[in-house]
Protein backbone atom coordinates (compact mmCIF):
# COMPACT_ATOMS: atom_id res chain seq x y z
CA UNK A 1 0.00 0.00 0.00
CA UNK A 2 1.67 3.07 -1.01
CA UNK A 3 0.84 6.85 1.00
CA UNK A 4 0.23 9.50 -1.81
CA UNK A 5 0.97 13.01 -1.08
CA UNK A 6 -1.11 15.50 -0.53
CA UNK A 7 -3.17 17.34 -2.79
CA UNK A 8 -1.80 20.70 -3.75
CA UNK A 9 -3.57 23.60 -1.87
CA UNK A 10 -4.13 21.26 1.19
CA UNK A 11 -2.09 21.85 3.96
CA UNK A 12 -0.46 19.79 6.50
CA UNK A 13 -0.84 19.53 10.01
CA UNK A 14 0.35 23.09 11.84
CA UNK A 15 3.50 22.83 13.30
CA UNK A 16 3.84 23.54 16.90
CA UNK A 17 3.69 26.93 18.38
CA UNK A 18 7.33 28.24 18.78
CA UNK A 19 8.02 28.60 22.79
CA UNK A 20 8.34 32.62 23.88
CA UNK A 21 11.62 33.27 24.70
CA UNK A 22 12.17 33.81 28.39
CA UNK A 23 13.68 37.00 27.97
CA UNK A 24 10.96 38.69 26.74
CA UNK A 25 9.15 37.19 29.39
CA UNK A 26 11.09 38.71 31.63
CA UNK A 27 11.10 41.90 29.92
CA UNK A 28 7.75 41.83 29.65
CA UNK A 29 6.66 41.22 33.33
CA UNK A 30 9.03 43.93 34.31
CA UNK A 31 7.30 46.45 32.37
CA UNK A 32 3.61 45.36 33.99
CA UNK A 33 5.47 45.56 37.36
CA UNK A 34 6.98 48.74 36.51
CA UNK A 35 3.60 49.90 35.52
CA UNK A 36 1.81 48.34 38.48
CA UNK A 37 4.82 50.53 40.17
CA UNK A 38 3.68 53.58 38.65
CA UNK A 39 0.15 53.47 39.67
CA UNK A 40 0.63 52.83 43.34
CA UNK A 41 3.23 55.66 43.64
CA UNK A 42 0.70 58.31 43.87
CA UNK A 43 -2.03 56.87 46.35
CA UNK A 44 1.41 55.63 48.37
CA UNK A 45 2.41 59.20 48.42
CA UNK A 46 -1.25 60.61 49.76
CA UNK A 47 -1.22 57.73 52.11
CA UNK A 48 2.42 58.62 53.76
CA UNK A 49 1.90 62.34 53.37
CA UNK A 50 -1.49 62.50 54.94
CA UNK A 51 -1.56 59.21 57.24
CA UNK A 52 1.58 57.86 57.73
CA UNK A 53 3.62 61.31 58.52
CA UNK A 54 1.24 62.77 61.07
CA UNK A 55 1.00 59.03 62.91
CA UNK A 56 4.77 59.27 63.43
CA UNK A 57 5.19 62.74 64.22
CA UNK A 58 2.65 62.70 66.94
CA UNK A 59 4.71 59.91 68.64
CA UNK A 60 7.27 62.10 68.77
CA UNK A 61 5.75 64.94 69.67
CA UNK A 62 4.10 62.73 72.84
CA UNK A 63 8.29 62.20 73.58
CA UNK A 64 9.04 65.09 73.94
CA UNK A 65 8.02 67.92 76.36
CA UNK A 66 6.06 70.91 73.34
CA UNK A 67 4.43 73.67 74.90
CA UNK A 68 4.37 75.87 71.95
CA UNK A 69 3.26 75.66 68.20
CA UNK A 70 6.26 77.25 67.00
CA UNK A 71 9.03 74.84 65.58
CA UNK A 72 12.34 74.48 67.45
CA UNK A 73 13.98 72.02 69.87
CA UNK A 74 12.05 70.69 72.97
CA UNK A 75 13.67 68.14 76.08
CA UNK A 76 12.64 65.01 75.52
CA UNK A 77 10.44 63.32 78.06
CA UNK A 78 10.31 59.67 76.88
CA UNK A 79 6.74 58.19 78.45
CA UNK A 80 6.96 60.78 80.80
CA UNK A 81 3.35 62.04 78.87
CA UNK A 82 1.81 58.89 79.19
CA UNK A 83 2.30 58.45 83.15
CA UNK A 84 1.28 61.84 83.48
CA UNK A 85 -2.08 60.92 81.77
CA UNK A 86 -2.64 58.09 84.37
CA UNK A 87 -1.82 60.23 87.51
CA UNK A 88 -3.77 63.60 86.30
CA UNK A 89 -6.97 63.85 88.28
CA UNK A 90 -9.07 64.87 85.71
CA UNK A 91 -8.42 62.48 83.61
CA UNK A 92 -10.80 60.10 84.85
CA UNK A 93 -14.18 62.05 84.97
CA UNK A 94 -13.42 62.43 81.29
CA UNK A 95 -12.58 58.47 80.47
CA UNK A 96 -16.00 58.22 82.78
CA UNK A 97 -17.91 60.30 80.68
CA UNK A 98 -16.62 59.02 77.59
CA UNK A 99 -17.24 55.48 78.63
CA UNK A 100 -21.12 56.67 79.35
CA UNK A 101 -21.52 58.28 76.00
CA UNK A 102 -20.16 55.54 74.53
CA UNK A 103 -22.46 52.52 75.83
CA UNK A 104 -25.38 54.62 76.15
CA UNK A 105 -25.64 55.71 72.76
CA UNK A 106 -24.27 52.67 70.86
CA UNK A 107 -26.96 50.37 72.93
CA UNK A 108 -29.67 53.07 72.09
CA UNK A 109 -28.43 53.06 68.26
CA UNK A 110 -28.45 49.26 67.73
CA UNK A 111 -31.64 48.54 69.73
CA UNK A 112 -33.69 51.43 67.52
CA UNK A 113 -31.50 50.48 64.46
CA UNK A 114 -33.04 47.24 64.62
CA UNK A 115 -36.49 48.07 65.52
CA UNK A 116 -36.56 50.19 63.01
CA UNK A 117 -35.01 48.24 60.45
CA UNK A 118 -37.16 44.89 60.94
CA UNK A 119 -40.69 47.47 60.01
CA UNK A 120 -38.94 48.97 56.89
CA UNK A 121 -37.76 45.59 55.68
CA UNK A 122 -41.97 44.60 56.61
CA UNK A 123 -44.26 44.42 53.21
CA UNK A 124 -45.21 48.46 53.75
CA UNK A 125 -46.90 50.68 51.37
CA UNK A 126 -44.20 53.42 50.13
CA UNK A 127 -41.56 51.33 51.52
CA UNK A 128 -39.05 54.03 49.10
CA UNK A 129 -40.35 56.29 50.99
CA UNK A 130 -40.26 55.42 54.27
CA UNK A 131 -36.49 54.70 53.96
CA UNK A 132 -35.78 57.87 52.66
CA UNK A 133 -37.36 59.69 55.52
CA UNK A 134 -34.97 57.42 58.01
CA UNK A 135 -31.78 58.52 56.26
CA UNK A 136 -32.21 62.58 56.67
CA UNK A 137 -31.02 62.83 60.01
CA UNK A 138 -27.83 60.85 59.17
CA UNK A 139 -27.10 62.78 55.86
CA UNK A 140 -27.19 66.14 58.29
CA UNK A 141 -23.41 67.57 58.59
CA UNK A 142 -22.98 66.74 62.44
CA UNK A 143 -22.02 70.73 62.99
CA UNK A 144 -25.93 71.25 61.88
CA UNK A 145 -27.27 68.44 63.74
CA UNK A 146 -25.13 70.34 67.00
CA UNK A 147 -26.90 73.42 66.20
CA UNK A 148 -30.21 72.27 65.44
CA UNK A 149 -30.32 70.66 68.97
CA UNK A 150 -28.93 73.26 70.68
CA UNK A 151 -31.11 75.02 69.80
CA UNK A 152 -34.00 72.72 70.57
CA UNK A 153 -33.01 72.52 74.00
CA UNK A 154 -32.79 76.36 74.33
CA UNK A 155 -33.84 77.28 77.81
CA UNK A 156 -35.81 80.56 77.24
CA UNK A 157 -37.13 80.19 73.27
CA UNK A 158 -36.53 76.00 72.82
CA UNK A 159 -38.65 73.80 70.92
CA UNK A 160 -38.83 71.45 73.26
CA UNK A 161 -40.04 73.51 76.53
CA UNK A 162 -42.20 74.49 73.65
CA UNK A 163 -43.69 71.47 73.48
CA UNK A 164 -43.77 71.01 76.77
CA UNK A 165 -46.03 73.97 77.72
CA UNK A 166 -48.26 73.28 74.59
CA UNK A 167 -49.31 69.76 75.51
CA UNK A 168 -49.98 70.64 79.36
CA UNK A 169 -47.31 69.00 80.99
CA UNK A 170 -44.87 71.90 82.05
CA UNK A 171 -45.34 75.40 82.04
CA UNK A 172 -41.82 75.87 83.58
CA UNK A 173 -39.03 76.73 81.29
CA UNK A 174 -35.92 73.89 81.93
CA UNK A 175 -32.46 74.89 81.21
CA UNK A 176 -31.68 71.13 79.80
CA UNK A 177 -27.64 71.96 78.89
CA UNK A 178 -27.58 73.63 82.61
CA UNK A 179 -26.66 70.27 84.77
CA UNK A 180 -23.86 68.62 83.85
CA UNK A 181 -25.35 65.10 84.07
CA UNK A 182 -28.65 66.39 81.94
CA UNK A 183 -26.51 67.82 79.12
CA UNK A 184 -24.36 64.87 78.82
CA UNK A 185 -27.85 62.42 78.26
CA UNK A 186 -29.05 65.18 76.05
CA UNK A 187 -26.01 65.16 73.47
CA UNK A 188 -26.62 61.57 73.78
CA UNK A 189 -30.07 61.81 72.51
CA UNK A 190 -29.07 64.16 69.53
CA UNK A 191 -26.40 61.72 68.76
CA UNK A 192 -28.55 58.57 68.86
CA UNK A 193 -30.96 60.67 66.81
CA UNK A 194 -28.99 61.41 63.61
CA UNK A 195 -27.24 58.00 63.89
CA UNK A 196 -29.53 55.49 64.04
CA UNK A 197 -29.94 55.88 60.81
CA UNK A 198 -27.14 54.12 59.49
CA UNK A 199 -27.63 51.39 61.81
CA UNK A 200 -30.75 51.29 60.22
CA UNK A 201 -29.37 50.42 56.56
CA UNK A 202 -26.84 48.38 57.92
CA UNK A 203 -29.14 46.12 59.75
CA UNK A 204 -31.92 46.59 56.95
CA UNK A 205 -29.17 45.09 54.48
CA UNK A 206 -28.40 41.92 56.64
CA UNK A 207 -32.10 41.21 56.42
CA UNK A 208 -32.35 41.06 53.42
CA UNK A 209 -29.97 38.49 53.18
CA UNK A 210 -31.97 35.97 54.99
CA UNK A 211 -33.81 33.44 52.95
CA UNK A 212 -37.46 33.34 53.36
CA UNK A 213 -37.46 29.71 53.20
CA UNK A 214 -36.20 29.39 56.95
CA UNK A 215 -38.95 31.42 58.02
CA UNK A 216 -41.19 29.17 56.36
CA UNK A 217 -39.95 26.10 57.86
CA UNK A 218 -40.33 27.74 61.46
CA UNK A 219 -43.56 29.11 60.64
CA UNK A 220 -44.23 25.14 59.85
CA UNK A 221 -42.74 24.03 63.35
CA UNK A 222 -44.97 26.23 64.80
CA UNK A 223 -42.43 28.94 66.06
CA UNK A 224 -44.04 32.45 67.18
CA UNK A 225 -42.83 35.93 66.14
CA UNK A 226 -40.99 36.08 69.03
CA UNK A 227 -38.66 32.64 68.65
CA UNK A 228 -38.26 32.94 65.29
CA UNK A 229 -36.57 36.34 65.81
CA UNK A 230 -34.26 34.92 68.47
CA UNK A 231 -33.54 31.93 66.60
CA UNK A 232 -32.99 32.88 63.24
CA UNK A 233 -33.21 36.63 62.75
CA UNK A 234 -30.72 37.43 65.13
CA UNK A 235 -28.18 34.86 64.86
CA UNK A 236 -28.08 35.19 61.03
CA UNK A 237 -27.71 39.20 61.91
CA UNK A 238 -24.44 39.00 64.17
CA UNK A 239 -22.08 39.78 61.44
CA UNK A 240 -23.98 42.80 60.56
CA UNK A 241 -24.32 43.85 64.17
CA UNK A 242 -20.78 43.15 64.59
CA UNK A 243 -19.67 45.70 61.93
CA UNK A 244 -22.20 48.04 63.42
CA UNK A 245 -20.61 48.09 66.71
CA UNK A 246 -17.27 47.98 65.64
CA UNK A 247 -18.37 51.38 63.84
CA UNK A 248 -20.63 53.35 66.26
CA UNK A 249 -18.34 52.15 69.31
CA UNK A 250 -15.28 53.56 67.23
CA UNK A 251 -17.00 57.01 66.53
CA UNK A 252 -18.61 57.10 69.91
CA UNK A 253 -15.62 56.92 71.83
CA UNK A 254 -13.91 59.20 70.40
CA UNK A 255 -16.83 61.97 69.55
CA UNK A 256 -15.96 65.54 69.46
CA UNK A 257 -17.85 67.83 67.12
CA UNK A 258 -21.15 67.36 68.11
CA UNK A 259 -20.23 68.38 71.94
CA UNK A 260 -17.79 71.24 70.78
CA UNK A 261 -20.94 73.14 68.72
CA UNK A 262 -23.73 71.94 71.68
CA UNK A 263 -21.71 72.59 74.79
CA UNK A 264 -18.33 73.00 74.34
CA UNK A 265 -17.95 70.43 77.15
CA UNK A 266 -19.46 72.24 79.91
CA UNK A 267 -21.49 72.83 82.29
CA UNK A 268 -19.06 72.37 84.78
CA UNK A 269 -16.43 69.85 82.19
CA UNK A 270 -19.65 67.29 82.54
CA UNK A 271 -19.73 66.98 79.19
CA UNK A 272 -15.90 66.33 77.99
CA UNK A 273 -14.97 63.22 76.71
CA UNK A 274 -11.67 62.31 75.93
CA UNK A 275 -11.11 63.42 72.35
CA UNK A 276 -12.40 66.73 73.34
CA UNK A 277 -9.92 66.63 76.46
CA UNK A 278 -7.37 66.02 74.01
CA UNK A 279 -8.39 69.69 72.25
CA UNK A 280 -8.06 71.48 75.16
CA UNK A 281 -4.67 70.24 76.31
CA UNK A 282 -3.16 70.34 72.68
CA UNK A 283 -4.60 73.67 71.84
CA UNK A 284 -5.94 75.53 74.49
CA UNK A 285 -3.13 74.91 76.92
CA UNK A 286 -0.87 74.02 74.03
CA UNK A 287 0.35 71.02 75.94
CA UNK A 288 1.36 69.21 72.53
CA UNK A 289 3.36 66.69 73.83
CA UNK A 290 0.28 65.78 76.02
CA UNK A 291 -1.91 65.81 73.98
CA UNK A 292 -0.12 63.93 71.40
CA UNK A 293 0.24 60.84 74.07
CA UNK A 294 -3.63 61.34 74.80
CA UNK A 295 -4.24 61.19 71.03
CA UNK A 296 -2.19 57.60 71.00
CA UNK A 297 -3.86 56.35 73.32
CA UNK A 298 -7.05 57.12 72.12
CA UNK A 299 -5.80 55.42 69.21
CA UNK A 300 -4.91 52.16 71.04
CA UNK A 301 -8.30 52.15 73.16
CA UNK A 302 -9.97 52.59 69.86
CA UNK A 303 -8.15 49.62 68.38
CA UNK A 304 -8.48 47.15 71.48
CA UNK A 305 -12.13 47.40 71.39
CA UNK A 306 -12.15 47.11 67.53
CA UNK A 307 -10.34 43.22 68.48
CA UNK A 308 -12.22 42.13 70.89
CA UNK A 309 -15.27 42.55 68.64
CA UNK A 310 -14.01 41.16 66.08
CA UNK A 311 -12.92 38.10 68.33
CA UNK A 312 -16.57 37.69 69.55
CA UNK A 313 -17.64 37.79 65.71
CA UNK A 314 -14.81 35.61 64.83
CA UNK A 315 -15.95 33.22 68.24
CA UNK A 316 -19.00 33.31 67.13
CA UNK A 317 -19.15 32.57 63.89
CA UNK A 318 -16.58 29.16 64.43
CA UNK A 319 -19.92 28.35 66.86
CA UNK A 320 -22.55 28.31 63.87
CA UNK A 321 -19.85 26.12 61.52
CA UNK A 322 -19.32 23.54 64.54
């Protein structure tokens, strides 16, 4: 049997593809990493100039002994600021009342959050428009929330004593920012008030998340309202209500605009917390150094609490996979 060759204008089988050489390879990854280079540079550059810089010059500063704005050479101290934090007197009314603000407002904030959150994720009429109405308060600059409720609480021409003497119940003007303890559970309130919201959406969005089969099934098993929202609502929220109070705790503790424009920590200091502490040692006493070592350890409060959260989350959710 003889093979006869092939037909002219047919073609035979492709050779093989011809390896790349490795040096253009090489050549050729070095200019996508050169590239890759050459984007980063400039966010690196923000990040260092406005992050990075100011981190490690307030360290310094807290090392040394500054008592004036004006650049030139000051002793150092070494953690001379930071003991000096821990034996001022003062110190801990202000860690008290930051402490308060803190779990008051964050447990008022996630409990309405998630009131609020389980009717606007309910079968509503207008549910669009319900939810737009809940994010107002929280799209309010905090300087004009300050001011609104400042001036709510006004003791001679206030909306609330206002309010008050219209429905009946007191005819007697109160001066609400005049007691120390009052005015600190009154920031509170305008806090929790233009908050909430985003605990709202936060919440609202781990709802929706939850398959309606499961309630279903414990609708089937004859589970109430009540069970089912302990049972499967809530568990299947923790990592949203993690995030949430990894958030509000974070902002809470270290809240400062919103008592600067509504009290400017008075009556009496009953209504300084420690990052607005920190103001009035760096700037009004010009204390730098001082206040640069109660600014870092604002910083590692802040961070400790962010851990332990997310070790409860992380606890938790190595619970539900076991």
């Amino acid at each position: 049997m003889t093979l006869s060759a092939p037909a002219r204008g047919t073609q035979g089988p492709a050779p093989p593809p011809r390896p790349r050489s490795r040096r253009r390879t090489r050549l050729g990854g070095r200019g996508e990493g050169r590239f890759a280079v050459a984007l980063l540079v400039p966010a690196a550059v923000v990040v260092f100039g406005v992050v990075l810089y100011p981190v490690v010059r307030t360290f310094v500063l807290s090392l040394h002994d500054v008592n004036s704005p004006m650049p030139g050479s000051y002793p150092f101290v070494g953690l001379q600021n930071y003991v000096r934090v821990f034996q001022d007197s003062s110190f801990y009314p202000v860690l008290g009342h930051t402490l308060y603000f803190t779990l008051l407002s964050t447990t008022a904030e996630l409990a309405l959050g998630i009131a609020v959150a389980l009717l606007l994720n309910a079968p509503l009429r207008a549910r669009w428009l319900w939810r737009s109405i809940v994010i107002l308060p929280w799209a309010l600059p905090t300087i004009v929330n300050g001011a609104l409720w400042r001036w709510i609480y006004n003791g001679q021409y206030g909306a609330l004593n206002g309010l008050l003497a219209t429905l009946g119940i007191s005819e007697t003007p109160h001066q609400w920012l005049g007691s120390p303890f009052l005015a600190l559970n009154c920031v509170i309130l305008a806090d929790v008030w233009k908050n909430t919201s985003i605990v709202v959406f936060f919440i609202l969005a781990g709802l929706q998340t939850i398959p309606g089969d499961l309630y279903e099934a414990a609708r089937v098993d004859g589970a109430g309202a009540w069970g089912t929202f302990w049972r499967i609502t809530m568990p299947l929220l923790a990592p949203s209500i993690a995030v949430v109070l990894i958030l509000r705790t974070i902002e809470a503790f270290k809240v400062f605009d919103i008592i600067y424009v509504m009290t400017g920590g008075g009556p009496a200091s009953g209504t300084q917390t420690i990052a607005f502490y920190t103001y009035l040692q760096a700037f009004s006493n010009q204390l730098f150094g001082y206040g640069a070592a109660l600014a870092y350890l604002i910083v590692l409060a802040v961070f400790a609490l962010a851990m332990v959260y997310l070790r409860i989350l992380r606890q938790g959710q190595m619970a539900g996979v076991e």
